[in-house]
N, C-alpha and C. Protein backbone atom coordinates (compact mmCIF):
# COMPACT_ATOMS: atom_id res chain seq x y z
N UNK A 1 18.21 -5.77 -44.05
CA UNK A 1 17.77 -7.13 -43.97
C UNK A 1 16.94 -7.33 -42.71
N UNK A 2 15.93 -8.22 -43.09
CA UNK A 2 14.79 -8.45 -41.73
C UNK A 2 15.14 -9.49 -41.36
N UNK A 3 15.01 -9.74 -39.86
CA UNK A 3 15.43 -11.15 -39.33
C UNK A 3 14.04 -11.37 -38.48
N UNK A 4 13.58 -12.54 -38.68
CA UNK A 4 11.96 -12.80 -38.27
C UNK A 4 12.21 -13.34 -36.67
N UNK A 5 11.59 -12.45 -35.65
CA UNK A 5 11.66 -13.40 -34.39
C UNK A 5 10.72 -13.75 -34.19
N UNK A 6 11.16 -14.51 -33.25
CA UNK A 6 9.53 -15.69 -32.79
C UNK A 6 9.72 -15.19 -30.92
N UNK A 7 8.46 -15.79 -30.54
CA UNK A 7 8.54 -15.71 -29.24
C UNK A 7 9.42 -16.24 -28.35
N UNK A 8 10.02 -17.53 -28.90
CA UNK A 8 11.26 -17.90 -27.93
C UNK A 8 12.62 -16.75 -28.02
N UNK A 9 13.00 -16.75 -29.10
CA UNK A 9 14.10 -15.50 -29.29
C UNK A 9 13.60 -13.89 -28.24
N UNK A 10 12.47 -13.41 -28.31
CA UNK A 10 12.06 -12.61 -27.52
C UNK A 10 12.29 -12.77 -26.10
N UNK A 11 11.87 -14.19 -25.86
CA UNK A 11 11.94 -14.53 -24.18
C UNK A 11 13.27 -14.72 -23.90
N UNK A 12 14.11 -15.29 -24.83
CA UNK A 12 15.49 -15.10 -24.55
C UNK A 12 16.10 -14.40 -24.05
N UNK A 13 15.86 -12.73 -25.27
CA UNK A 13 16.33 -11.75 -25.34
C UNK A 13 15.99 -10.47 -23.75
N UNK A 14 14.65 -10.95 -23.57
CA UNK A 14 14.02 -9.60 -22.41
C UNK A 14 14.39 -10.44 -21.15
N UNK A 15 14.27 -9.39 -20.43
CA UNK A 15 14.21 -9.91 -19.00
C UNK A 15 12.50 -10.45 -18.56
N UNK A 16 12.45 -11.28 -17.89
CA UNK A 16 10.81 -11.78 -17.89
C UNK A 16 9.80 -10.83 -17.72
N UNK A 17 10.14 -10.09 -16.97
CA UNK A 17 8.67 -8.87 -16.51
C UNK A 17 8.69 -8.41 -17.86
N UNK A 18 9.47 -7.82 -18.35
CA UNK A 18 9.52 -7.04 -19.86
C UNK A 18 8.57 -7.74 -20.71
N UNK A 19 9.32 -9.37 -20.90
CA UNK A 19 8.68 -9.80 -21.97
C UNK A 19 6.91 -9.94 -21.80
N UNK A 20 6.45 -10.32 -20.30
CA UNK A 20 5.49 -10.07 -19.96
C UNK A 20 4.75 -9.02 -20.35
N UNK A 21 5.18 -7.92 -19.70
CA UNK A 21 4.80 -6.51 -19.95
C UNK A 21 4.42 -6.52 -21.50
N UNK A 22 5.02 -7.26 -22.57
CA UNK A 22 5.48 -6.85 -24.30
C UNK A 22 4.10 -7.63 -24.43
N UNK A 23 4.11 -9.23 -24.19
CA UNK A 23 3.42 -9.81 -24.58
C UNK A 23 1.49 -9.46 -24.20
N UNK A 24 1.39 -8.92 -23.08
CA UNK A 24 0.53 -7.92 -22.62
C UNK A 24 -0.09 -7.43 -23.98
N UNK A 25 1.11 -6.19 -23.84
CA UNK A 25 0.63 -5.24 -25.10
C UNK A 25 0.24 -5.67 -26.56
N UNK A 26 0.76 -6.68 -26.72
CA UNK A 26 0.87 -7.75 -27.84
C UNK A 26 -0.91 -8.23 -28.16
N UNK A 27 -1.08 -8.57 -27.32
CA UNK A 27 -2.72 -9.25 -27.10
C UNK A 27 -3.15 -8.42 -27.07
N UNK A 28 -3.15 -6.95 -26.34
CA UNK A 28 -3.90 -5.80 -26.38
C UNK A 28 -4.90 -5.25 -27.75
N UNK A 29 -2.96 -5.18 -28.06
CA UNK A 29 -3.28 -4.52 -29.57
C UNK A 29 -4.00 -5.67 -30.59
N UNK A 30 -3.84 -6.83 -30.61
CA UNK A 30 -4.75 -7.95 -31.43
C UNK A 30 -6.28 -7.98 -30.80
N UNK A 31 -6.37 -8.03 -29.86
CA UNK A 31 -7.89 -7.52 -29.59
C UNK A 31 -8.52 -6.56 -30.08
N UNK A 32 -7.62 -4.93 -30.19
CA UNK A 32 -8.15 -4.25 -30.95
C UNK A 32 -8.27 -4.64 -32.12
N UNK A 33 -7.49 -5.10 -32.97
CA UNK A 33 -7.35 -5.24 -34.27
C UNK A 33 -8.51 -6.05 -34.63
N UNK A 34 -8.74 -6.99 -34.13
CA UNK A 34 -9.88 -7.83 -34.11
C UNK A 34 -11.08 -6.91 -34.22
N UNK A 35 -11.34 -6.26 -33.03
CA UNK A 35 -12.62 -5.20 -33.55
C UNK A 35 -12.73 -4.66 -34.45
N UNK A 36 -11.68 -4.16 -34.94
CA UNK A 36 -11.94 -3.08 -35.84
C UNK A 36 -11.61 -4.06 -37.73
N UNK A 37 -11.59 -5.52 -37.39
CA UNK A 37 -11.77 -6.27 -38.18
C UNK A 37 -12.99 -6.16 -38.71
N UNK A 38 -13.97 -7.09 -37.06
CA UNK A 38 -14.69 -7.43 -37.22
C UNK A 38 -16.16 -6.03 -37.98
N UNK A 39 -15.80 -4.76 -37.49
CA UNK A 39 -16.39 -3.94 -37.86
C UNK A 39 -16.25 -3.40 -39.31
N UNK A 40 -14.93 -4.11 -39.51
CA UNK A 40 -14.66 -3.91 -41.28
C UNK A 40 -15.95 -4.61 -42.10
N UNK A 41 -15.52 -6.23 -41.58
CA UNK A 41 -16.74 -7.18 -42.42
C UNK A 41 -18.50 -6.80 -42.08
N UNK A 42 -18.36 -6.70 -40.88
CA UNK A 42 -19.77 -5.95 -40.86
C UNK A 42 -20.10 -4.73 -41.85
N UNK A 43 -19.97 -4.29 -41.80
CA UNK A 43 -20.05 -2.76 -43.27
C UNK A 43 -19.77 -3.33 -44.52
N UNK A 44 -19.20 -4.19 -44.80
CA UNK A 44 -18.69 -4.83 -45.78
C UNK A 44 -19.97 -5.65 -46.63
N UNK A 45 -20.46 -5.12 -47.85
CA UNK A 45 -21.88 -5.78 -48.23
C UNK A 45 -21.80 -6.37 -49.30
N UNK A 46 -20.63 -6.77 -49.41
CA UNK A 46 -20.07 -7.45 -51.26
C UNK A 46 -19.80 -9.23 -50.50
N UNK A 47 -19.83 -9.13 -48.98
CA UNK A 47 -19.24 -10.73 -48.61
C UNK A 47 -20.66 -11.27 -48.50
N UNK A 48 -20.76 -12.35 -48.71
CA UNK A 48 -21.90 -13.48 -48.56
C UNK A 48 -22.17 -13.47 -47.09
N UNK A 49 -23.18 -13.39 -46.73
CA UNK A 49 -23.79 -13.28 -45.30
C UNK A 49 -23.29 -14.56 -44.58
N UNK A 50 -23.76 -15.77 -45.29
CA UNK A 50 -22.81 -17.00 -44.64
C UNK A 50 -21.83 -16.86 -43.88
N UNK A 51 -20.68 -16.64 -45.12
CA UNK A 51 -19.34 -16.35 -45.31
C UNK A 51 -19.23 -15.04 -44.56
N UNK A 52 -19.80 -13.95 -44.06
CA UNK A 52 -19.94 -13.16 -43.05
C UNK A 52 -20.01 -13.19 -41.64
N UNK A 53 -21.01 -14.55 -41.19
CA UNK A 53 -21.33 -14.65 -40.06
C UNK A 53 -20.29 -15.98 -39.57
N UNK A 54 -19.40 -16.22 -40.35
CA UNK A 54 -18.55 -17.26 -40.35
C UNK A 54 -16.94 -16.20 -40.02
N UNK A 55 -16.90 -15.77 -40.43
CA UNK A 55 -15.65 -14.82 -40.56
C UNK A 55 -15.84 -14.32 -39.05
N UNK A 56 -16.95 -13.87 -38.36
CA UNK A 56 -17.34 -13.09 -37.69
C UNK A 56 -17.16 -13.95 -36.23
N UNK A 57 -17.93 -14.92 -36.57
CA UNK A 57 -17.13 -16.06 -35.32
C UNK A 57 -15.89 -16.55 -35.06
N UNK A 58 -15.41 -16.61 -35.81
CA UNK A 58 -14.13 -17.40 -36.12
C UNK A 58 -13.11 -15.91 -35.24
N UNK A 59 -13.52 -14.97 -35.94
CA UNK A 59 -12.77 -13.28 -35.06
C UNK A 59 -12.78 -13.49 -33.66
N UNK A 60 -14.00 -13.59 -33.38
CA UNK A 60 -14.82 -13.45 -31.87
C UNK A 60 -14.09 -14.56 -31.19
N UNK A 61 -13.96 -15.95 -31.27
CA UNK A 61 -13.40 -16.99 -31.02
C UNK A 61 -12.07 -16.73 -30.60
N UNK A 62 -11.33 -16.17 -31.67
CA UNK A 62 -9.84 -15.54 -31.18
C UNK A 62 -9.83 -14.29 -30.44
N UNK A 63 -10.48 -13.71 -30.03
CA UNK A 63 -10.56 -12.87 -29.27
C UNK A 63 -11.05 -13.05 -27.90
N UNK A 64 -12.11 -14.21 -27.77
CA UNK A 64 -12.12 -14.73 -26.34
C UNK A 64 -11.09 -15.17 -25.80
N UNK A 65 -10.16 -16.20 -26.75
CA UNK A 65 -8.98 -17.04 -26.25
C UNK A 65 -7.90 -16.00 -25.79
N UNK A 66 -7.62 -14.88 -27.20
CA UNK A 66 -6.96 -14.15 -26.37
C UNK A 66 -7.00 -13.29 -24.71
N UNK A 67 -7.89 -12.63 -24.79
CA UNK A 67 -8.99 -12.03 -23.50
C UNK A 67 -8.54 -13.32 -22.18
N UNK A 68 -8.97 -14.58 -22.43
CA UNK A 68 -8.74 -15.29 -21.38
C UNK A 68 -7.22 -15.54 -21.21
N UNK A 69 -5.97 -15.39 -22.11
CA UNK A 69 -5.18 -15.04 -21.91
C UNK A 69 -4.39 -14.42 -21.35
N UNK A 70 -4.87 -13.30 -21.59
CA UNK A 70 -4.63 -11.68 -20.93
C UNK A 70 -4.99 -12.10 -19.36
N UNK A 71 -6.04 -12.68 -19.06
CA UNK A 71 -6.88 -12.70 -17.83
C UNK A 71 -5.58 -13.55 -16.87
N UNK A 72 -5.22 -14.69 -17.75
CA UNK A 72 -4.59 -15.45 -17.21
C UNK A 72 -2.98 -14.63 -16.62
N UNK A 73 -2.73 -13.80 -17.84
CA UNK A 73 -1.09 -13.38 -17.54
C UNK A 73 -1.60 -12.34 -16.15
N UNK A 74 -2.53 -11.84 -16.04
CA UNK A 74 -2.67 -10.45 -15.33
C UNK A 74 -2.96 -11.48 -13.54
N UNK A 75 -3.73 -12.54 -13.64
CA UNK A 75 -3.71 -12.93 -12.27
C UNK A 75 -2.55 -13.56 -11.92
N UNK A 76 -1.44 -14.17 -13.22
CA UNK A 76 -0.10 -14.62 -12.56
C UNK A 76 0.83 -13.40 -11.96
N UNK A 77 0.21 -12.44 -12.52
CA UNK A 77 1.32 -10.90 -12.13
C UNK A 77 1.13 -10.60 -10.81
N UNK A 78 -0.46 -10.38 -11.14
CA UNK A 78 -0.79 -10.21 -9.35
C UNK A 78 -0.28 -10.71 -8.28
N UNK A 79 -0.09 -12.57 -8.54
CA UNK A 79 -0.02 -13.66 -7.90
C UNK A 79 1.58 -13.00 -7.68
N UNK A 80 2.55 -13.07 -8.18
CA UNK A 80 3.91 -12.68 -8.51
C UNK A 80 3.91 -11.77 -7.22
N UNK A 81 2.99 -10.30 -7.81
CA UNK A 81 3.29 -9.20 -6.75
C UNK A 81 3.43 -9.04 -4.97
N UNK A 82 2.24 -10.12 -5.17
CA UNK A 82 1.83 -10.59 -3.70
C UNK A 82 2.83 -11.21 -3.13
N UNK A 83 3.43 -12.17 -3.50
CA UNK A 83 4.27 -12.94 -3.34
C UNK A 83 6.01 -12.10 -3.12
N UNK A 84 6.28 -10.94 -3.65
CA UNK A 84 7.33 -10.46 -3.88
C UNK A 84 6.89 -9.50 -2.05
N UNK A 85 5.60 -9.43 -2.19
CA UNK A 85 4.94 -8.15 -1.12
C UNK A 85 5.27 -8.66 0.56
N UNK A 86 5.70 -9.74 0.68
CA UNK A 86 5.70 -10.97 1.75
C UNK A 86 5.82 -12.22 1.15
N UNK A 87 6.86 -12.50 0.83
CA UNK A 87 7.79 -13.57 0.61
C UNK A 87 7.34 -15.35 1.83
N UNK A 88 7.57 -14.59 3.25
CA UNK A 88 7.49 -15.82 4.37
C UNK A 88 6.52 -15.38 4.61
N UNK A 89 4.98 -14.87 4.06
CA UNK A 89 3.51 -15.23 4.86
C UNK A 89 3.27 -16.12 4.78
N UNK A 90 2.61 -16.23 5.77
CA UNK A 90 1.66 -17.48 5.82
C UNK A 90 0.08 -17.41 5.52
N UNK A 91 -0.76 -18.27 5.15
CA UNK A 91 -2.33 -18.14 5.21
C UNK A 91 -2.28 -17.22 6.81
N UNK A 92 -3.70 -16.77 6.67
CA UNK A 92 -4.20 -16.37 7.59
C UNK A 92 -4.50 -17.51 8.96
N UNK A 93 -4.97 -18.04 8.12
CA UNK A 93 -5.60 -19.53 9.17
C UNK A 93 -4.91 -20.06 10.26
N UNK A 94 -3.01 -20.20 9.05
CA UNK A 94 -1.98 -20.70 9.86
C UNK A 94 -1.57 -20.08 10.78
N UNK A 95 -1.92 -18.67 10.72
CA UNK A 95 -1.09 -17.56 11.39
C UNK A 95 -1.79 -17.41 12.78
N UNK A 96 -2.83 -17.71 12.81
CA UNK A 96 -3.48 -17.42 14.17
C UNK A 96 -3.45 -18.58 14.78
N UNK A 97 -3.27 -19.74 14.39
CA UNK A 97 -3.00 -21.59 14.96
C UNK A 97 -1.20 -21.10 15.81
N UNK A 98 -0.86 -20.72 14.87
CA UNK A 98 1.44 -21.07 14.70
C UNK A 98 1.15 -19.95 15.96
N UNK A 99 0.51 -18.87 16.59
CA UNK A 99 0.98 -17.85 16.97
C UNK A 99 1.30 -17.99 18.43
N UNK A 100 0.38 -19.01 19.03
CA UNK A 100 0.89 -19.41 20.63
C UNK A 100 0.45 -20.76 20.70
N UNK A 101 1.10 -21.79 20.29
CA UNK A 101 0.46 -23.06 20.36
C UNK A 101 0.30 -23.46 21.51
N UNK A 102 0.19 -23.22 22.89
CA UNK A 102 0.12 -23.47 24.06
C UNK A 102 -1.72 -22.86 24.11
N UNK A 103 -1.66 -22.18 23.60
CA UNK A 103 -3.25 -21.62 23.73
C UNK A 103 -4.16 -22.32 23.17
N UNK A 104 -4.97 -22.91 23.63
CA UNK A 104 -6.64 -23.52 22.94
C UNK A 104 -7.21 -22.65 21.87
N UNK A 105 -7.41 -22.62 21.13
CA UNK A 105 -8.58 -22.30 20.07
C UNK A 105 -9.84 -22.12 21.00
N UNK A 106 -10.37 -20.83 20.35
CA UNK A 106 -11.63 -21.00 21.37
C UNK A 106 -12.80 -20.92 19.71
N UNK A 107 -13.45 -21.89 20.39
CA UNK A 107 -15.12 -22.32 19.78
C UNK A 107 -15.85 -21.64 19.76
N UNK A 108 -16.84 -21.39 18.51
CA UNK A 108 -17.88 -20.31 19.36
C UNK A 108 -18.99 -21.48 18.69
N UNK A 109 -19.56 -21.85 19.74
CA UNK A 109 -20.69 -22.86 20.21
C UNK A 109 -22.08 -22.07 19.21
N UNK A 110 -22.17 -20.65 19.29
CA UNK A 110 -23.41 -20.32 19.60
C UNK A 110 -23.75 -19.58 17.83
N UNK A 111 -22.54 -19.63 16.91
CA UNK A 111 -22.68 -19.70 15.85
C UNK A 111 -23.21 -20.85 15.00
């Protein structure tokens, strides 16, 4: 017997990086699939050119969204890593202000 999961049951089930990691691969592989769609209907000379160049966008369309997806999960990971890498940093900016507040900032006039 098959039991159908959905993405909430998944996120349930994994630990977050995992499901991350899954859902990754998930989009990966639909991007491919998409190409090798879209390269189906292209070769394909029995579909109405219309109805071709319609099919063909509509692919492409879901494949940007996904792509910007992907883009999106991969700079929250980063964001994550950094964050795990130095927990109490600070900006740069702050760090050279916080470091002797008794000291002046020096100006450079001639920039």
């Amino acid at each position: 017997m098959k039991v159908s999961m959905d993405s909430r049951t998944l996120s349930a089930l994994l630990s977050p990086q995992k499901n991350e990691k899954e859902r990754v691969t998930e989009i990966q592989k639909r991007i491919e699939e998409i190409d090798k769609e879209i390269e189906a209907i292209r070769k394909n000379s029995s579909i109405n050119p219309k109805q071709k160049v319609r099919m063909i966008s509509q692919l492409y369309m879901e494949k940007i969204k996904l792509m910007e997806e992907l883009r999106r999960k991969k700079d929250s990971s980063d964001q994550k890593e950094r964050k795990m890498e130095h927990p109490h940093a600070k900006p740069i900016r702050e760090r050279q202000i916080a470091d002797d507040p008794n000291k002046p900032i020096a100006i450079d006039f001639q920039a």
